[in-house]
N, C-alpha and C. Protein backbone atom coordinates (compact mmCIF):
# COMPACT_ATOMS: atom_id res chain seq x y z
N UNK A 1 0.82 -1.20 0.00
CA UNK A 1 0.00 0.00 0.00
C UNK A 1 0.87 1.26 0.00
N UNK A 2 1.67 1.05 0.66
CA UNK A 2 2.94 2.27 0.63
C UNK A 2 3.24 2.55 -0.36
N UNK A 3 4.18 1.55 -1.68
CA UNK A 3 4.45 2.07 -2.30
C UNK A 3 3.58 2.53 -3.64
N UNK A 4 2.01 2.67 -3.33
CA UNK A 4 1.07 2.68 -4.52
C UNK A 4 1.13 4.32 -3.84
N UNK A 5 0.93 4.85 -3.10
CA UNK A 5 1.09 6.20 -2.62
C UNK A 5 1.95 6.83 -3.14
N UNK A 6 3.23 6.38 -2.98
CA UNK A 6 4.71 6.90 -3.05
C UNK A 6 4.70 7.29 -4.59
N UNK A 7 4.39 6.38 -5.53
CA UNK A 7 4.43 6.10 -7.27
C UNK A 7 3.30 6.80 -7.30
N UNK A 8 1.94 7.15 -6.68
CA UNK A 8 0.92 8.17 -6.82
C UNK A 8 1.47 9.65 -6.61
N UNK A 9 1.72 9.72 -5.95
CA UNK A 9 2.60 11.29 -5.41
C UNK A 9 3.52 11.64 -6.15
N UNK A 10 4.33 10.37 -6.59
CA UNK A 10 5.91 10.98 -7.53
C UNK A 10 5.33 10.92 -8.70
N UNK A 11 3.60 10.60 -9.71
CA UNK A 11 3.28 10.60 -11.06
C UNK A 11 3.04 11.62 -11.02
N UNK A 12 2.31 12.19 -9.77
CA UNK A 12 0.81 13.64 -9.32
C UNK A 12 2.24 14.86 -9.87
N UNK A 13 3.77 14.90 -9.28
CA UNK A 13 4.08 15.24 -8.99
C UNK A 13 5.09 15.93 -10.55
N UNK A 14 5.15 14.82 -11.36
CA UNK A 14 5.14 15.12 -12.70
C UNK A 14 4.51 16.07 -13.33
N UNK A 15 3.14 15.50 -13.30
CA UNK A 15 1.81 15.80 -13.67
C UNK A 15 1.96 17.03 -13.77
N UNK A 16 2.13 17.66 -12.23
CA UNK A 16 2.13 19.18 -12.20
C UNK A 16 3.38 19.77 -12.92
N UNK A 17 4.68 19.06 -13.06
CA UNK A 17 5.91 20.18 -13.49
C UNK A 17 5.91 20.37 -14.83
N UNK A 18 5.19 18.99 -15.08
CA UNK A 18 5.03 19.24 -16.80
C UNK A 18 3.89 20.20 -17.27
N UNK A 19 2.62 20.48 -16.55
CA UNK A 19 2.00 21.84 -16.74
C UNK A 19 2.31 22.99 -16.62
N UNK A 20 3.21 23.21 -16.01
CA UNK A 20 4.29 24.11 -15.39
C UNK A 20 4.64 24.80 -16.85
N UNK A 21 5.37 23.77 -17.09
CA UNK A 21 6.30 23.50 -18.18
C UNK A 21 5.72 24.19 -19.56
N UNK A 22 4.63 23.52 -19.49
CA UNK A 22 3.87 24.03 -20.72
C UNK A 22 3.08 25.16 -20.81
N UNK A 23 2.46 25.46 -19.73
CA UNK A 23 2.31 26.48 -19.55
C UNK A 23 3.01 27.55 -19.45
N UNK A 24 4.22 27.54 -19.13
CA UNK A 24 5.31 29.21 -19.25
C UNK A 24 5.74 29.25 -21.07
N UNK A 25 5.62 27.98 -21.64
CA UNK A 25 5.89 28.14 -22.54
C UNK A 25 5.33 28.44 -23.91
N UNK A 26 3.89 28.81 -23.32
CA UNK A 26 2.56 28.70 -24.42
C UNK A 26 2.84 30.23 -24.64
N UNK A 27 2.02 30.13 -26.23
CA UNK A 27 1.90 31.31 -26.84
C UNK A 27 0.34 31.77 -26.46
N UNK A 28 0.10 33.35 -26.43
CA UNK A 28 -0.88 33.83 -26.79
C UNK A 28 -1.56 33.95 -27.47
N UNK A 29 -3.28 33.64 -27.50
CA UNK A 29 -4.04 33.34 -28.99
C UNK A 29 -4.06 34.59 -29.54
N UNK A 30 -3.74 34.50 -31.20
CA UNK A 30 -3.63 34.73 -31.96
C UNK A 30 -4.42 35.12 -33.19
N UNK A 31 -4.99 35.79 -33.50
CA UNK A 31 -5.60 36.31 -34.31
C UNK A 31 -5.84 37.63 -35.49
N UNK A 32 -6.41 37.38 -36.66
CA UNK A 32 -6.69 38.32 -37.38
C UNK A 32 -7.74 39.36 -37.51
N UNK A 33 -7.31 40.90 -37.19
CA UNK A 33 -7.78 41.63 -37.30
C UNK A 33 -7.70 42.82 -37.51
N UNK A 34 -9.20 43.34 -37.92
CA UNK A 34 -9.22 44.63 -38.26
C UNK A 34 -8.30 45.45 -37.53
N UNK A 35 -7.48 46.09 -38.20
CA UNK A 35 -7.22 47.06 -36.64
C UNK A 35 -7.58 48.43 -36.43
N UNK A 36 -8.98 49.39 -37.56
CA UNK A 36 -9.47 50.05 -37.20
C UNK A 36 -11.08 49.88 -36.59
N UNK A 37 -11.94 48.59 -37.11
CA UNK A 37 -12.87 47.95 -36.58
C UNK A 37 -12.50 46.55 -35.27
N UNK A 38 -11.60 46.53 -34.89
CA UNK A 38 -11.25 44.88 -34.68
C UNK A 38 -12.54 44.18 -34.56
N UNK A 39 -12.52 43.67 -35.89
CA UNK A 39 -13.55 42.72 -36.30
C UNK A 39 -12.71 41.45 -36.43
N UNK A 40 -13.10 40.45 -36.72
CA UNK A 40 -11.80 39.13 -36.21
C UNK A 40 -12.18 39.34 -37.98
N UNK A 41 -10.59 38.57 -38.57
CA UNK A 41 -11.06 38.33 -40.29
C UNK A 41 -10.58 36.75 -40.11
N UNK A 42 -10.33 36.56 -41.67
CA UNK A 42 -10.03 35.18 -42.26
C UNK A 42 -8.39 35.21 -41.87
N UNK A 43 -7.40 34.30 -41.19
CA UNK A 43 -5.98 34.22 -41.18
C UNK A 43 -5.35 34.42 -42.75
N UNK A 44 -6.11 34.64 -43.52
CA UNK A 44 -5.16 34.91 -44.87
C UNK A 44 -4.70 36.11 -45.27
N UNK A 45 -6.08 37.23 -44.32
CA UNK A 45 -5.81 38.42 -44.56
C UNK A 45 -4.80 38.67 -43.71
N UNK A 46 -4.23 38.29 -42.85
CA UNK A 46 -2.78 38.76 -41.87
C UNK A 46 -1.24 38.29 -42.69
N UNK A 47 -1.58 36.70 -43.32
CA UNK A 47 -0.54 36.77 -43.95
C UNK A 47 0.14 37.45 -45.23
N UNK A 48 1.01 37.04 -45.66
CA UNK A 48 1.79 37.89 -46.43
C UNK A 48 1.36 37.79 -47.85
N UNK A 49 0.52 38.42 -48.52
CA UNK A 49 0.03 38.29 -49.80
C UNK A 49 -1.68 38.40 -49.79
N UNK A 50 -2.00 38.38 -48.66
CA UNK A 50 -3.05 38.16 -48.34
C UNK A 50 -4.27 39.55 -48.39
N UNK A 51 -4.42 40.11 -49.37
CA UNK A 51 -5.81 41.26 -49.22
C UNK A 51 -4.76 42.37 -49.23
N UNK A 52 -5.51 43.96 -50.11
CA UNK A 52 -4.30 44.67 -50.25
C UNK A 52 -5.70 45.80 -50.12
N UNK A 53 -4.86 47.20 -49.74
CA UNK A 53 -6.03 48.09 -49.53
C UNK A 53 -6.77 48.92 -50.80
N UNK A 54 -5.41 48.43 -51.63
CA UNK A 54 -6.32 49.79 -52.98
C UNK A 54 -7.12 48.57 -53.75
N UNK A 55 -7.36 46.79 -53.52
CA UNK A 55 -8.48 46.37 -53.97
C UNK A 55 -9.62 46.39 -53.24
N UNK A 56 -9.94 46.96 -52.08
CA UNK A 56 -10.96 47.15 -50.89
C UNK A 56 -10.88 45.81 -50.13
N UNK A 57 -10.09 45.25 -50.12
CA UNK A 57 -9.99 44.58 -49.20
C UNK A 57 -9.51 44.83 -48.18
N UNK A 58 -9.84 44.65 -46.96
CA UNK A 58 -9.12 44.83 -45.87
C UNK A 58 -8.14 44.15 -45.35
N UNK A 59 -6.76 44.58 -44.99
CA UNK A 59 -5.76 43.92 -44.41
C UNK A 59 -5.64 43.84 -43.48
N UNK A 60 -5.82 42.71 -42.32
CA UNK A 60 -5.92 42.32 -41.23
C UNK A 60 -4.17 42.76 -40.41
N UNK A 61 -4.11 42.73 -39.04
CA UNK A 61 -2.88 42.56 -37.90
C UNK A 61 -2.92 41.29 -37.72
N UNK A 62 -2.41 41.18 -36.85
CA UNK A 62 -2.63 40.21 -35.39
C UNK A 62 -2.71 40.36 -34.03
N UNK A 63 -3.75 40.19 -33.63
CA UNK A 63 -4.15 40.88 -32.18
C UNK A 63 -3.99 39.61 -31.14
N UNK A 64 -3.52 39.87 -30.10
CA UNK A 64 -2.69 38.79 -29.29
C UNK A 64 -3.68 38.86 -28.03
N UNK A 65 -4.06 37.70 -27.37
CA UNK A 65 -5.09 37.84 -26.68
C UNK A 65 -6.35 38.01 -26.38
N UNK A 66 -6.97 38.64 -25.35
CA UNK A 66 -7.86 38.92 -25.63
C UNK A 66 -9.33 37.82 -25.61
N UNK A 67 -10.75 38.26 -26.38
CA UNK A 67 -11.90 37.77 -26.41
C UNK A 67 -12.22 37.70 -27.32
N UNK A 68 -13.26 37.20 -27.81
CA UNK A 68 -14.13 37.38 -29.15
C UNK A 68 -15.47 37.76 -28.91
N UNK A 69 -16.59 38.21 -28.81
CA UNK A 69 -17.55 38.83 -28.68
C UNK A 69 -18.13 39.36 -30.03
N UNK A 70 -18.89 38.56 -30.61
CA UNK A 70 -20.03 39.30 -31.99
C UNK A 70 -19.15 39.81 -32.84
N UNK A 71 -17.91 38.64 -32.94
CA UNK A 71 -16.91 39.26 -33.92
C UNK A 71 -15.57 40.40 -33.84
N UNK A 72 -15.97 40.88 -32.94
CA UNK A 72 -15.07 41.76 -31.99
C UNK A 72 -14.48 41.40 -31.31
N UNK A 73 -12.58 41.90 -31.20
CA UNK A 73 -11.72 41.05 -30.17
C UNK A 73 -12.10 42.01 -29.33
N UNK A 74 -11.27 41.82 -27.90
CA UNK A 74 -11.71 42.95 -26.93
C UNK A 74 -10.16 42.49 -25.80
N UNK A 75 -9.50 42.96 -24.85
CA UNK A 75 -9.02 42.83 -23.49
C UNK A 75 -7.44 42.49 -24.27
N UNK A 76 -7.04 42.26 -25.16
CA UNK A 76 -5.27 42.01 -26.00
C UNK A 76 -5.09 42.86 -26.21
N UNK A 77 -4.19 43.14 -27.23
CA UNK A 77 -2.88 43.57 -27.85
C UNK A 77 -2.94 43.51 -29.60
N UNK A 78 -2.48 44.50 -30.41
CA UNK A 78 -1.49 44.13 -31.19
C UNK A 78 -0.25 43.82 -30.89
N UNK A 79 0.39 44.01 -29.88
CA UNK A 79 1.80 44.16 -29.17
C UNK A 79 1.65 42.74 -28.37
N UNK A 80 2.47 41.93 -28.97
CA UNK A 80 2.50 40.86 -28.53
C UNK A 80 3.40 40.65 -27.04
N UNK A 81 3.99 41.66 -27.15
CA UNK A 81 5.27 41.24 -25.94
C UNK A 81 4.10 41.61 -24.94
N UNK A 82 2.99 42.78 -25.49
CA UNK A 82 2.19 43.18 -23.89
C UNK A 82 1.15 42.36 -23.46
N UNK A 83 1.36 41.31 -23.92
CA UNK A 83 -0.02 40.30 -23.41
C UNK A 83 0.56 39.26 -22.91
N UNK A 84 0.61 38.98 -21.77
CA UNK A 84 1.13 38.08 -20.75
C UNK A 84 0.39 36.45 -21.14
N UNK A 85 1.24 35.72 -21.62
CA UNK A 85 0.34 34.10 -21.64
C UNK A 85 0.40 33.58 -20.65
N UNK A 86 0.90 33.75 -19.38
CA UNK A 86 1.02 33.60 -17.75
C UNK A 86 1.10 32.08 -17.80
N UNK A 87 -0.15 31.07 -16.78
CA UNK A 87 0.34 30.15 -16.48
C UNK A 87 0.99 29.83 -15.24
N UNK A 88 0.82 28.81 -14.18
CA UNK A 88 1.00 28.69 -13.02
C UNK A 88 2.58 28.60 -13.31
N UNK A 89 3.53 29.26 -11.90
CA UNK A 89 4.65 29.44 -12.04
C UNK A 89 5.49 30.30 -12.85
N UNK A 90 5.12 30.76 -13.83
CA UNK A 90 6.03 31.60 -14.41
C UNK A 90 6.14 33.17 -14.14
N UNK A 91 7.04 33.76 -14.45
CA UNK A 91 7.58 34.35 -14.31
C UNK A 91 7.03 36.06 -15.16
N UNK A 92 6.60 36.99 -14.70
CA UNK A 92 6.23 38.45 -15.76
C UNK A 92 7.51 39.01 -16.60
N UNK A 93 6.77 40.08 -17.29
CA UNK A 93 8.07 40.55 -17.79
C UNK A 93 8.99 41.69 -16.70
N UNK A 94 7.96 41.89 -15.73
CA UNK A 94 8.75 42.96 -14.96
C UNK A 94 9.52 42.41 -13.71
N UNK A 95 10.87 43.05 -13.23
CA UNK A 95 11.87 42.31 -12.46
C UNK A 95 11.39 43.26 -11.11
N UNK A 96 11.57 42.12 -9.60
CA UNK A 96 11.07 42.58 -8.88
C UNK A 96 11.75 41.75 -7.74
């Protein structure tokens, strides 16, 4: 019985460093958008070739974070460095 505890505690114990883990290392969601409506678009309009302004198409950013709401991002960034992907354990950008 002991050692079903011991091998329970040292898997549990994984479990958590590897969320850890993955979590400091995740990116922020990612998305295309307007960036005078932020209306969310299609990911083609952000990439490179993708919608140009003198055919009326609109050329999307990428807005980092954030919500979606009726098509509307809301609470991110275009500025990716300013949107924290946090995650238990890690670390901000500010030193303290």
């Amino acid at each position: 019985m002991r050692r079903l505890r011991s091998s329970t505690v040292v898997l549990g114990g994984m479990g958590v460093l590897a969320a850890t883990i993955t979590a400091c290392g995740s990116e922020p969601d990612r998305r295309c958008v307007d960036p005078l409506t932020r209306e969310e678009l299609p990911s083609y309009r952000c990439e490179s070739g993708g919608g140009s302004d003198d055919g009326g198409t609109t050329r999307g950013a990428y807005y980092y974070g954030g919500s979606v709401r009726d098509k509307r991002v809301s609470g991110g960034s275009f500025d990716k460095t300013a949107v924290d992907s946090g995650g238990f354990g890690c670390s901000g950008t500010g030193g303290g």
